[in-house]
C-alpha atoms as a PDB file:
ATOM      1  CA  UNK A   1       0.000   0.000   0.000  1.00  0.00           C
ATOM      2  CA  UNK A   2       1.096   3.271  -0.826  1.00  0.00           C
ATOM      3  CA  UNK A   3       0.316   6.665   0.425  1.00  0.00           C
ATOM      4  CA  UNK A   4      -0.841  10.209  -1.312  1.00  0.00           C
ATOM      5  CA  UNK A   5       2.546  11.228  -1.450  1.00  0.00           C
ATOM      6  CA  UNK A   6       4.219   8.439  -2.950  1.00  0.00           C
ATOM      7  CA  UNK A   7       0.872   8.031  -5.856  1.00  0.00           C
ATOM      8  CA  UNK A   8       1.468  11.505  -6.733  1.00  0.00           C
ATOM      9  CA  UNK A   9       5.498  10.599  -7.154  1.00  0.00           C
ATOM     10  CA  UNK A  10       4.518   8.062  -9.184  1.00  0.00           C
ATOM     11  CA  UNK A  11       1.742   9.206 -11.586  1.00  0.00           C
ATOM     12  CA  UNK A  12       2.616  12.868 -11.455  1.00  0.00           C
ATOM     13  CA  UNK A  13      -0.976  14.127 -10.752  1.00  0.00           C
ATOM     14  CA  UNK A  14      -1.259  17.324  -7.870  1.00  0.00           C
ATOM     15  CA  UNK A  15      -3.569  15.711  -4.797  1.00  0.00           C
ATOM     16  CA  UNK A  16      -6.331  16.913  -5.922  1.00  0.00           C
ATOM     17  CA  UNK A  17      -6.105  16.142  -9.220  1.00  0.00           C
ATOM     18  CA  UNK A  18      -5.869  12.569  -7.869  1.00  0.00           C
ATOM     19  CA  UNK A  19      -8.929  12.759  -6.115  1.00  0.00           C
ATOM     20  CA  UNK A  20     -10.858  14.504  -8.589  1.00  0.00           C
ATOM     21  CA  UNK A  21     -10.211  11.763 -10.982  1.00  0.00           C
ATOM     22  CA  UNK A  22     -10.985   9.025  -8.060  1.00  0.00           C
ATOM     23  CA  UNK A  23     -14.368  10.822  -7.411  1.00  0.00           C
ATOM     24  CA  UNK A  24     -14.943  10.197 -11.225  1.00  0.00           C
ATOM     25  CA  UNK A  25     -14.257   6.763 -11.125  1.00  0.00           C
ATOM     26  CA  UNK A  26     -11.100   7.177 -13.413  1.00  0.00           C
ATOM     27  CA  UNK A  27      -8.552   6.698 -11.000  1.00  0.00           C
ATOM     28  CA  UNK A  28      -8.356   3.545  -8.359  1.00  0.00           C
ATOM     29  CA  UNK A  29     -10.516   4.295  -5.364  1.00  0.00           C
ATOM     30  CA  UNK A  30      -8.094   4.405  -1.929  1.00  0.00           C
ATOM     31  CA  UNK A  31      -8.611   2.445   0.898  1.00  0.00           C
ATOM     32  CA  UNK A  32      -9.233   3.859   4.403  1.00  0.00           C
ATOM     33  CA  UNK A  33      -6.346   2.785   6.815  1.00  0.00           C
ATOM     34  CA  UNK A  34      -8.596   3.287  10.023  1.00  0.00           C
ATOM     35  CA  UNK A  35     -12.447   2.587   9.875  1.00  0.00           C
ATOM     36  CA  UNK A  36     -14.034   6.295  10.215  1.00  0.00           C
ATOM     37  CA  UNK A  37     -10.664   8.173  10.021  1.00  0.00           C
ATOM     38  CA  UNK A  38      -9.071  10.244   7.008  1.00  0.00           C
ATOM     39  CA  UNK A  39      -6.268   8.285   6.584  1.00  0.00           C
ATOM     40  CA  UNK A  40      -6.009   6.207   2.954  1.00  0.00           C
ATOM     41  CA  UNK A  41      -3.442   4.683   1.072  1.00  0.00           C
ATOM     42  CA  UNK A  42      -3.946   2.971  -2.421  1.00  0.00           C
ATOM     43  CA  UNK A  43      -3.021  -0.773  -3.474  1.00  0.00           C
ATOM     44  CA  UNK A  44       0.059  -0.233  -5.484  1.00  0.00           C
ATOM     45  CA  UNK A  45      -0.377  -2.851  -8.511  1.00  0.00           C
ATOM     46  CA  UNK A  46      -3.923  -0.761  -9.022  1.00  0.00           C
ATOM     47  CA  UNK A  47      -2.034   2.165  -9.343  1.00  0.00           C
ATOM     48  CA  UNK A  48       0.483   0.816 -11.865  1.00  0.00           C
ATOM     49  CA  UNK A  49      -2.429  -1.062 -13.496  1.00  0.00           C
ATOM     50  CA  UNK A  50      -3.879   2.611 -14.289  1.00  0.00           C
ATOM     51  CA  UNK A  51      -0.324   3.722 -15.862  1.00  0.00           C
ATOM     52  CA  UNK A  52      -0.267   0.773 -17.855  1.00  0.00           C
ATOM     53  CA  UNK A  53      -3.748   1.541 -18.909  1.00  0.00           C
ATOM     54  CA  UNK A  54      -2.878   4.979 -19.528  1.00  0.00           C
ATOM     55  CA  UNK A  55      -0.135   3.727 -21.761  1.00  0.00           C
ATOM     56  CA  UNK A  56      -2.051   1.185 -23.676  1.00  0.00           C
ATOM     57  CA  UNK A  57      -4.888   4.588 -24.141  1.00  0.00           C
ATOM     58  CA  UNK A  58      -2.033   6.410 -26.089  1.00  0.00           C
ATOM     59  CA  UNK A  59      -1.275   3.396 -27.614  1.00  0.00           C
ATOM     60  CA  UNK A  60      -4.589   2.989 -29.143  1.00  0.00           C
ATOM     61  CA  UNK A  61      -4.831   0.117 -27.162  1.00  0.00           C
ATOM     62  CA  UNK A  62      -8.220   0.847 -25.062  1.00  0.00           C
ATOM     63  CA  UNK A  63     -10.958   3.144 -25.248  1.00  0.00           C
ATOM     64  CA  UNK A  64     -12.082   4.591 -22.234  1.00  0.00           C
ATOM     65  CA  UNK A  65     -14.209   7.536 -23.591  1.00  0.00           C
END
């Protein structure tokens, strides 16, 4: 599991743009660390899942429109 910090290293996205896109369903949703506190962190092979996708997009590989 990785935290904000280190998923906006990695997929260069701001923290809100992160969470914009998760609140469209276009990003992997994060998983709370304690049950009713802020906390989250994200699963890291869903994260590099989505750059792969992302990838494969450019590629002409999927269509996610």
């Amino acid at each position: 599991m990785i935290r904000v910090t280190e998923v906006m290293n990695v997929v260069g996205l701001s923290k809100s743009g992160t969470y914009h896109l998760a609140a469209q369903g276009k990003f992997p949703k994060s998983i709370p660390l304690v049950s009713g506190g802020t906390s989250v962190a994200w699963l890291h092979d869903e994260i590099m899942d989505w750059l792969e996708g992302r990838v494969a997009e450019r590629d002409g590989g999927l269509n996610n429109e």
